[in-house]
Protein backbone atom coordinates (compact mmCIF):
# COMPACT_ATOMS: atom_id res chain seq x y z
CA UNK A 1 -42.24 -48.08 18.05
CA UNK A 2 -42.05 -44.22 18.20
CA UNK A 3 -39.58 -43.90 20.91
CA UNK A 4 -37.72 -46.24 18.70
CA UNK A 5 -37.84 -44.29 16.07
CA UNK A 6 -37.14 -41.30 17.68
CA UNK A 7 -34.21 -42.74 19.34
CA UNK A 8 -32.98 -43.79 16.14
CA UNK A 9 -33.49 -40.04 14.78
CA UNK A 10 -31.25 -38.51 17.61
CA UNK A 11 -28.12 -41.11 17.17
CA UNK A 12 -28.62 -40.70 13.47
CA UNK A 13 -28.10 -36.55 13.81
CA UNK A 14 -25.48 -37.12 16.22
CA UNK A 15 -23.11 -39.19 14.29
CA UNK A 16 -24.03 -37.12 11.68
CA UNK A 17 -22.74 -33.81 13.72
CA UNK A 18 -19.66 -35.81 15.00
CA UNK A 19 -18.67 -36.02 11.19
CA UNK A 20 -18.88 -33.04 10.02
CA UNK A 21 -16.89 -31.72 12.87
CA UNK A 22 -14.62 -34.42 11.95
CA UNK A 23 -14.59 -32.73 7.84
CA UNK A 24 -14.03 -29.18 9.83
CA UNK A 25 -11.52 -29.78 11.47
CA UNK A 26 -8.52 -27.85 10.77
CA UNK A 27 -5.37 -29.40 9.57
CA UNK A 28 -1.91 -28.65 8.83
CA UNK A 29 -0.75 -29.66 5.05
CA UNK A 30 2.68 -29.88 5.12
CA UNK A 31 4.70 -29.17 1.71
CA UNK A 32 8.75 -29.87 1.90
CA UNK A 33 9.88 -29.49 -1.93
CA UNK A 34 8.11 -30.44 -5.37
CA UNK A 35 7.93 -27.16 -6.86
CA UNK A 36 4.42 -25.25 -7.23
CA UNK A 37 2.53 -27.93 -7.95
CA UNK A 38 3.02 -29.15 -4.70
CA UNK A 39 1.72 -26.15 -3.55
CA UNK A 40 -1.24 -26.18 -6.38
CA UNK A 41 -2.38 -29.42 -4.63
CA UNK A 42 -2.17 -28.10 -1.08
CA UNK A 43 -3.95 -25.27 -2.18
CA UNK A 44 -6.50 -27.52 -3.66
CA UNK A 45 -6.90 -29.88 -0.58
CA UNK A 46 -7.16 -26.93 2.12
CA UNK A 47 -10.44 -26.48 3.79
CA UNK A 48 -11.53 -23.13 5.83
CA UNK A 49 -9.09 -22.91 8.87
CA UNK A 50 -6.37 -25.50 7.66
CA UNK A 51 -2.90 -24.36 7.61
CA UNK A 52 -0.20 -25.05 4.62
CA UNK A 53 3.02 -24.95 5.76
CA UNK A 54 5.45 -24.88 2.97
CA UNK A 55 9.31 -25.67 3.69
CA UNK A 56 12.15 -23.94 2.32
CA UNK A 57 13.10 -24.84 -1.04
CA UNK A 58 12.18 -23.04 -4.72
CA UNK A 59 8.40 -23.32 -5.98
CA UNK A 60 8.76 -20.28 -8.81
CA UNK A 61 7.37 -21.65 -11.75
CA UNK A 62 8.99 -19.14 -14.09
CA UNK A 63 8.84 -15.06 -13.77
CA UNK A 64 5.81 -14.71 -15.76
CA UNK A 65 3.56 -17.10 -14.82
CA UNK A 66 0.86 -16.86 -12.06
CA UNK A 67 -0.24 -19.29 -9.68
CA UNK A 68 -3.57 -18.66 -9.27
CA UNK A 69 -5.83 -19.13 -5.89
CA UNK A 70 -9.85 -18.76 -6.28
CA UNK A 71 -11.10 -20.60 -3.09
CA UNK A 72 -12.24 -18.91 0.09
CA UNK A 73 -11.23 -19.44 4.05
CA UNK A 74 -14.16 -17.72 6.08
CA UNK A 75 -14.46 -15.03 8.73
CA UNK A 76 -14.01 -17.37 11.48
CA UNK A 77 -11.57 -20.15 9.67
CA UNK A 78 -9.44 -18.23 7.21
CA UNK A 79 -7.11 -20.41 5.41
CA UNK A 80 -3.54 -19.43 5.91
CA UNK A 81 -0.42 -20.18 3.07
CA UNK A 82 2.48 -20.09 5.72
CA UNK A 83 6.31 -19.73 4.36
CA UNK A 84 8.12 -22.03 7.55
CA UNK A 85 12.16 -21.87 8.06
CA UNK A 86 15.36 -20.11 6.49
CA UNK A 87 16.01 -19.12 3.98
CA UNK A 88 12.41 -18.31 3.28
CA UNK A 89 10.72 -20.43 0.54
CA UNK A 90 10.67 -18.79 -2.59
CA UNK A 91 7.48 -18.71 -4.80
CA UNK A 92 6.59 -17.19 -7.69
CA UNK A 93 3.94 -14.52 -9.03
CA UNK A 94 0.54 -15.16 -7.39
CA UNK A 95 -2.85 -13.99 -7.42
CA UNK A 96 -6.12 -14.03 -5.08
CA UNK A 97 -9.14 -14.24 -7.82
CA UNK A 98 -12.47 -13.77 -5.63
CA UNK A 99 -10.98 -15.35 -3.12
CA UNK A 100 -11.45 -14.33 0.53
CA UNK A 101 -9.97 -14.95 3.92
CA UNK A 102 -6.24 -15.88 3.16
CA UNK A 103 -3.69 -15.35 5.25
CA UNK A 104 -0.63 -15.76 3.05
CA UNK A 105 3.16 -15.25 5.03
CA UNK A 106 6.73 -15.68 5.20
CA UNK A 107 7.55 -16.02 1.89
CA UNK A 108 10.11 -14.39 -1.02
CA UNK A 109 9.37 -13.18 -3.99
CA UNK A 110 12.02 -12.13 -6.71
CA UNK A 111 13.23 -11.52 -9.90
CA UNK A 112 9.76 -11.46 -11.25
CA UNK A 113 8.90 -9.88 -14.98
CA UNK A 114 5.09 -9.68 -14.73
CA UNK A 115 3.54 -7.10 -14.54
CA UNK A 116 2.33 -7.18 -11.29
CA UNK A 117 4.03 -9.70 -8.79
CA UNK A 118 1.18 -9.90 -6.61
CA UNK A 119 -2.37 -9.04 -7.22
CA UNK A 120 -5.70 -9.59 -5.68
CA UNK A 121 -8.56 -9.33 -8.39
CA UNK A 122 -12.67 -9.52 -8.34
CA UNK A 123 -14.80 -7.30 -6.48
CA UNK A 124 -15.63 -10.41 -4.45
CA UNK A 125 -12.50 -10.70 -2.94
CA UNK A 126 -12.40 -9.71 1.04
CA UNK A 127 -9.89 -9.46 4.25
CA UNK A 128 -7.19 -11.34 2.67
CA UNK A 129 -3.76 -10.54 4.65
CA UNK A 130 -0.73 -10.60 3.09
CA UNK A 131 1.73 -9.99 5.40
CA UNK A 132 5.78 -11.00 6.19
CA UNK A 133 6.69 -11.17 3.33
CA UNK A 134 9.66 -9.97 1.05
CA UNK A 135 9.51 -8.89 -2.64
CA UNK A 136 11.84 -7.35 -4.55
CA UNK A 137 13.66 -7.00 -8.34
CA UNK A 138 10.06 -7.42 -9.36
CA UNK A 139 8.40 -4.96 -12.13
CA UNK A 140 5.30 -3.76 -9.67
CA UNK A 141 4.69 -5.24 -6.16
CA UNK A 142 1.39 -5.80 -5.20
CA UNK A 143 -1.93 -4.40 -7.14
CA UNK A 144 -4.85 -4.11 -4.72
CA UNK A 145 -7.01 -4.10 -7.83
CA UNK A 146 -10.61 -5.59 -6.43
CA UNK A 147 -12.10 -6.14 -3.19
CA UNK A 148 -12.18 -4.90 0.15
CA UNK A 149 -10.83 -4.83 2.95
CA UNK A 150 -7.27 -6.59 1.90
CA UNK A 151 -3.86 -5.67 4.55
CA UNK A 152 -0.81 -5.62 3.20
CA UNK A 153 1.35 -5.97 6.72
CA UNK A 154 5.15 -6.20 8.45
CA UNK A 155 6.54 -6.86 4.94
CA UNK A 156 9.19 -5.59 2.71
CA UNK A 157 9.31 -4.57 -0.89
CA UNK A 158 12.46 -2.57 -2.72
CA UNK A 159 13.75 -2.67 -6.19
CA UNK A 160 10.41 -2.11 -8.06
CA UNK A 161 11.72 -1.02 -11.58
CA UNK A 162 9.71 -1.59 -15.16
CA UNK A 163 12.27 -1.35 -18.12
CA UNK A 164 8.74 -1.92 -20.78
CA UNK A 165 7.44 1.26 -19.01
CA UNK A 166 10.18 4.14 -19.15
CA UNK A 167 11.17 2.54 -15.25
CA UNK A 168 7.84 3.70 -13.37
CA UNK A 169 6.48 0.76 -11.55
CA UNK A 170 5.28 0.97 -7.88
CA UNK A 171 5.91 -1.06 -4.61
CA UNK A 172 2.06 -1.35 -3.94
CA UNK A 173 -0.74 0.00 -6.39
CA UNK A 174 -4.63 0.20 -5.56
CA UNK A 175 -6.81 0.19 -8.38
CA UNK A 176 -10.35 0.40 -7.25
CA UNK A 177 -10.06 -1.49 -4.12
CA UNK A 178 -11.86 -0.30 -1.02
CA UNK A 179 -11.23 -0.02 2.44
CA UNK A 180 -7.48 -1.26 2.33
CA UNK A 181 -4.62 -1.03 5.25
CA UNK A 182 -1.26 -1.00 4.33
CA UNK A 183 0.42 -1.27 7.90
CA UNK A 184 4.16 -1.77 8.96
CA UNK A 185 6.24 -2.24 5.83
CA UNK A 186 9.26 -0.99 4.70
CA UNK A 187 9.27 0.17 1.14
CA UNK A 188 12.23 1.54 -1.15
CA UNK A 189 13.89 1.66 -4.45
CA UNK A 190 10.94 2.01 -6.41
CA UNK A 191 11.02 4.55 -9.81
CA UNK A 192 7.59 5.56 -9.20
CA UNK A 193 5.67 5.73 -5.78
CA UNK A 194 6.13 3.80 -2.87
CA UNK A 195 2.44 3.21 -2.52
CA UNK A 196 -0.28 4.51 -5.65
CA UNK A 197 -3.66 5.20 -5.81
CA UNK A 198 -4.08 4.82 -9.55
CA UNK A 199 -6.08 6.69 -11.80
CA UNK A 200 -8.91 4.17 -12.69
CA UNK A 201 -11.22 6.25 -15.59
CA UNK A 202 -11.28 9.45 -17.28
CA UNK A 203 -14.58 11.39 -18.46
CA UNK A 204 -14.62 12.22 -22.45
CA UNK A 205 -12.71 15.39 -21.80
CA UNK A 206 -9.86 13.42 -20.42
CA UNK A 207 -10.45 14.57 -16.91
CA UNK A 208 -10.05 11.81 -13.88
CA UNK A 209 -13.40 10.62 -13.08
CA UNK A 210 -13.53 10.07 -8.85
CA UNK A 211 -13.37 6.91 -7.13
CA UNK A 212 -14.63 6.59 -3.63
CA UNK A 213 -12.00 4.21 -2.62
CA UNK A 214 -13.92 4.08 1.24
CA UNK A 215 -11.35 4.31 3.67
CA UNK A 216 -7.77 3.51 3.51
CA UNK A 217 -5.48 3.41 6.28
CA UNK A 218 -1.47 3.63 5.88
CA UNK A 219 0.11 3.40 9.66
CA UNK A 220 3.64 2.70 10.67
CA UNK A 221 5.36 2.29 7.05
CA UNK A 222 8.43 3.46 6.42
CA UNK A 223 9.22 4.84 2.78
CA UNK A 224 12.15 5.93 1.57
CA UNK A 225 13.70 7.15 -1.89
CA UNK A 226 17.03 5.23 -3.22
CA UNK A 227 16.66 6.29 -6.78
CA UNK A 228 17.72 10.11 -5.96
CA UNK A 229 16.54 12.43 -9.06
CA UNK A 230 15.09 9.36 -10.74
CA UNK A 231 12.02 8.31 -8.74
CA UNK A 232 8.83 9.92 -7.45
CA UNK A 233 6.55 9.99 -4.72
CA UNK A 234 6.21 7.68 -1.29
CA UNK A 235 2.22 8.29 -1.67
CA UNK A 236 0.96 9.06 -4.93
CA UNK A 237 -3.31 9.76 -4.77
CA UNK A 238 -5.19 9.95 -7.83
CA UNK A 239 -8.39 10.91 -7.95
CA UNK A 240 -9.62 10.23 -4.73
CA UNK A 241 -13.28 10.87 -4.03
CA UNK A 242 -13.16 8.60 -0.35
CA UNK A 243 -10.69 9.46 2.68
CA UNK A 244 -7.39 8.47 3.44
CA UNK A 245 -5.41 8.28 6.49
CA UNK A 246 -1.81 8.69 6.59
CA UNK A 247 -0.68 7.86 10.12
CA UNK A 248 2.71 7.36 12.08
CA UNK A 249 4.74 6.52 8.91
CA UNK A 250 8.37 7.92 7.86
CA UNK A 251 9.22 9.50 4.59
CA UNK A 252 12.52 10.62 3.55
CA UNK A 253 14.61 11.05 0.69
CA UNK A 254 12.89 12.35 -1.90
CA UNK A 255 13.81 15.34 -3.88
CA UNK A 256 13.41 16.79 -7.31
CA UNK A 257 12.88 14.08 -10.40
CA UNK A 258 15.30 16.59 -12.34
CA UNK A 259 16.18 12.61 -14.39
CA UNK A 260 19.74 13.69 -14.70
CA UNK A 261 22.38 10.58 -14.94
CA UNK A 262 18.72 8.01 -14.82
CA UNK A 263 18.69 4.82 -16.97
CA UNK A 264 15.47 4.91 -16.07
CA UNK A 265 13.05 7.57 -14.34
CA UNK A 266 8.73 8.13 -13.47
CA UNK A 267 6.64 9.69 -14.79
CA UNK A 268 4.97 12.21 -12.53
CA UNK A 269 4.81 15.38 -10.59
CA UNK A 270 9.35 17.01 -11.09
CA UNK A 271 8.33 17.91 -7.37
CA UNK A 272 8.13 14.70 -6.59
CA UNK A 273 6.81 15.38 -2.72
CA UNK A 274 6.91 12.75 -0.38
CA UNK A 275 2.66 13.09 -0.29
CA UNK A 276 0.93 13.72 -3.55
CA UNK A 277 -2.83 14.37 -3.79
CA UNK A 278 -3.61 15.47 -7.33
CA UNK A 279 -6.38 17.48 -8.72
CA UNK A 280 -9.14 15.21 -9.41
CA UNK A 281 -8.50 14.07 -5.76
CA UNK A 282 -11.64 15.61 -4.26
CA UNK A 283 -11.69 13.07 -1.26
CA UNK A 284 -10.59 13.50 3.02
CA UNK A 285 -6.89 13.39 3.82
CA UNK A 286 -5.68 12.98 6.88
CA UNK A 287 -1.64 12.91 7.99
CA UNK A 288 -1.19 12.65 11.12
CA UNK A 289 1.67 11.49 13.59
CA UNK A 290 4.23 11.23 10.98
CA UNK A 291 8.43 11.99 10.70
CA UNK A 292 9.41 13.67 7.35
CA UNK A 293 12.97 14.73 6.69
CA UNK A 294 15.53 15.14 4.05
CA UNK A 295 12.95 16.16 1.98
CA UNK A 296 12.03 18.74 -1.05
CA UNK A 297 8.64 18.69 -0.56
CA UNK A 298 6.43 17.02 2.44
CA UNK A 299 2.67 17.20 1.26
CA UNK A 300 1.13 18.48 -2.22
CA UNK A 301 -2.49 18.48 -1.74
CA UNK A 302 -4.43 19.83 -5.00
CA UNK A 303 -8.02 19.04 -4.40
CA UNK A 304 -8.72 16.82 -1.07
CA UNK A 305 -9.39 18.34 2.28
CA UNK A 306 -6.59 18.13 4.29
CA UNK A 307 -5.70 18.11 8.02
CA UNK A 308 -1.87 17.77 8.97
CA UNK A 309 -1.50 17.70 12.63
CA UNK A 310 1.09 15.81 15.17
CA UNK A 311 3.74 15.86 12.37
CA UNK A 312 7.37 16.38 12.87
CA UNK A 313 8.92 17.85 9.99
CA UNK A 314 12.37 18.72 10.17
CA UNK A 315 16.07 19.01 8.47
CA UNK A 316 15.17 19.44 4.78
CA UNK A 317 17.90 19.83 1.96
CA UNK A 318 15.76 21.68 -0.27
CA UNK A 319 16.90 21.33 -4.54
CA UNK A 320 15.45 23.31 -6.89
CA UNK A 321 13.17 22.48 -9.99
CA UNK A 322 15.02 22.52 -13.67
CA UNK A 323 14.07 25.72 -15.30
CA UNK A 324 12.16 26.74 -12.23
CA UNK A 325 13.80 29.37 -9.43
CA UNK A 326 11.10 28.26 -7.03
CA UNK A 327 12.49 26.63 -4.03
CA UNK A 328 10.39 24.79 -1.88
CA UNK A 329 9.99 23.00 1.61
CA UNK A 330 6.89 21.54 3.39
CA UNK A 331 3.68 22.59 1.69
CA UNK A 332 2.23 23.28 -1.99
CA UNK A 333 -1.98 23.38 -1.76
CA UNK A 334 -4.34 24.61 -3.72
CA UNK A 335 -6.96 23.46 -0.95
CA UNK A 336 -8.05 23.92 2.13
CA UNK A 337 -5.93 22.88 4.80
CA UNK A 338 -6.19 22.48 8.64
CA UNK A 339 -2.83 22.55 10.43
CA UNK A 340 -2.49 21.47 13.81
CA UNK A 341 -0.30 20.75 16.17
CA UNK A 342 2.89 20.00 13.93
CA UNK A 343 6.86 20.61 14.70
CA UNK A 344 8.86 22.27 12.03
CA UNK A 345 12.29 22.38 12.76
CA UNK A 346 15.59 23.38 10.50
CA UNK A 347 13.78 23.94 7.15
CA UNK A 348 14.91 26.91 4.87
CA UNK A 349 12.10 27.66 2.97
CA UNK A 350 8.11 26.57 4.54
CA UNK A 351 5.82 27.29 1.63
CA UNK A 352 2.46 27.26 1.19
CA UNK A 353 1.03 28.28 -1.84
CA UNK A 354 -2.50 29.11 -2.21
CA UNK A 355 -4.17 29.68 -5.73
CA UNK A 356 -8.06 28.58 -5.49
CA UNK A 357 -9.74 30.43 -2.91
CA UNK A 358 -8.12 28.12 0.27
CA UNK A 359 -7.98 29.32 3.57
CA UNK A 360 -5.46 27.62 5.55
CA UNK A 361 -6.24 27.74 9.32
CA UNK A 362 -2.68 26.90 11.23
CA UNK A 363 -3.16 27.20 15.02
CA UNK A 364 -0.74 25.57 17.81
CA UNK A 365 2.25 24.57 15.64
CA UNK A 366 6.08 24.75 17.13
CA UNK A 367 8.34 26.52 13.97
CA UNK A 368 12.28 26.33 14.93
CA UNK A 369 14.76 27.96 12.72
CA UNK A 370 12.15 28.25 9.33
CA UNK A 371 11.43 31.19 7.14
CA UNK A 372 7.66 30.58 7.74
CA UNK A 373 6.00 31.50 4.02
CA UNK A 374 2.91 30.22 5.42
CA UNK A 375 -0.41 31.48 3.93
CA UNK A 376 -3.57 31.44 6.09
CA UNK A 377 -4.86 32.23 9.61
CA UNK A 378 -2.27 31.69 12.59
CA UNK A 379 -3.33 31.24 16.73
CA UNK A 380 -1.01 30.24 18.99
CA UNK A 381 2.07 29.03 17.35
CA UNK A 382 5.33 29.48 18.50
């Protein structure tokens, strides 16, 4: 009787396992046409690991709405929202809201009045990729607002212009989002900054209250300014208590935002330097292995401290500032600075400008054809 039972016990937990490896086991939804609801009900079917491939076709449901995904993949079996064939499907505004472990791909995005066209939301929300994707004539691109550890990857976003605003909008914006990586994208026409690090509270004195935003990383981007005296800043960092790494990107383009002949024009810095780090920023930076050219200003660090090394910076067409005579080229810091290792080649005026007890230390850098204003300690540059 007890082997019996027993025996009955093991084929009972076995067909039980076989089953629930049956429920696991990844699928492919397939959705060819319907609109978003079609994708709604994919969305709502999908299991951790399952696939939705979504044909091409048109599943915006109108430039203001949102469709809205709260469900998690996991660590092992992320669920992936996959944009198949050309033209790319086109979807609407959407939004991760503590939801974790998407991979969402190959998709277009246009045309788009809310605010944000993308954003992920709720501190609970965790390694989401968004990646391949293209978004453009959109107010702002994607807000990293919550969570951590979200990529942003191999996409491209241009036109980012807000009309409501003055024009200032941004191609990606992190709120108070930790620990993001915004890798391989190409990012232009924007009236404010390429990438943001908005300003998330001020004290009662109207100073900007830190955020440790953990580490970022921004590798292999390239951001450029179409907007000439109308935009600002490829990096924009607002008060920054954590450490950012700015890593084998390109920036060019950007010069004075004078606003002459601009329907519409940012907000920020008249410098507008391709790197901005503003006071309040108290955090690490870190820019290495990057190509800056056609410039007016390379790196503007106010507060953070900063190591440049294994740069190139080279060819700038300096402008000058409205009602200014001051004529910059590579550096305005009122921190400390560490610069290594960096090529400076056919730039008119290299600046550094000093004002809060700083000390520079500049040791092994190549300087071809500058008038090297440099403040600090040089060894062994050439």
């Amino acid at each position: 009787m007890l082997i019996a039972i027993f025996v009955s016990l093991i084929i009972l937990l076995f067909q039980q396992f076989i089953l629930t490896k049956v429920q696991l086991a990844p699928v492919t939804i397939t959705v060819n046409g319907g609109g978003q609801v079609a994708i709604v009900n994919a969305i709502n079917q999908a299991n951790p690991g399952d696939i939705i491939e979504v044909h091409p076709g048109n599943y915006d449901n109108g430039s203001t709405s949102f469709l809205s995904i709260t469900k998690s993949g996991t660590i092992t079996s992320p669920i992936t929202l996959r944009g198949v064939g050309l033209p790319r499907p086109k979807i609407g505004n959407f939004k991760l809201s503590s939801a974790s472990y998407w991979i969402i791909e190959g998709f277009e995005i246009a045309n788009q009045q809310s605010f944000n066209s993308v954003e992920i939301t709720g501190t609970s929300s965790k390694n989401n990729i968004i990646r391949n994707m293209i978004v453009h004539d959109i107010r702002n691109g994607i807000a990293l607002r919550e969570g951590d550890g979200n990529t942003i990857a191999n996409s491209t976003l241009y036109n980012a212009i807000d009309p409501s605003s003055g024009g200032e909008a941004h191609t990606i914006h992190i709120n108070s989002a930790i620990n993001n990586k915004i890798l391989n994208n190409v990012l232009y026409g924007f009236i404010g900054a390429a990438i943001q690090f908005g300003l998330v509270e001020k004290d009662t004195n109207g100073n900007p209250v830190p955020i440790n935003r953990g580490t970022a990383l921004i590798e292999g981007n390239k951001l450029f300014n179409t907007q000439g005296n109308c935009a600002e800043n490829a990096i924009d960092i607002k008060a920054e208590a954590g450490t950012v790494v700015i890593r084998n990107n390109t920036m060019y383009g950007f010069e004075p935002m004078t606003g002459i002949g601009c329907i519409y024009q940012g907000s920020g810095e008249p410098e507008s330097s391709a790197i901005l780090a503003h006071t309040g920023a108290i955090g690490i930076l870190i820019i290495e292995q990057n190509e800056f050219y056609d410039n007016y200003e390379a790196v503007d660090s106010r507060g953070m401290q900063a190591t440049i090394r294994n740069n190139i910076f080279h060819d700038f067409n300096l402008g000058t500032r409205v009602g200014s005579s001051r004529v910059l080229g590579v550096f305005v810091s009122d921190s400390d600075q560490d610069i290594y290792h960096n090529t400076f080649v056919n730039i008119p005026s290299l600046f550094n400008n000093v004002t809060s007890g700083g000390s520079p230390d500049l040791v092994n850098n190549l300087f071809f054809n500058v008038n090297r204003t440099l403040i600090g300690s040089y060894r062994n540059n050439g």
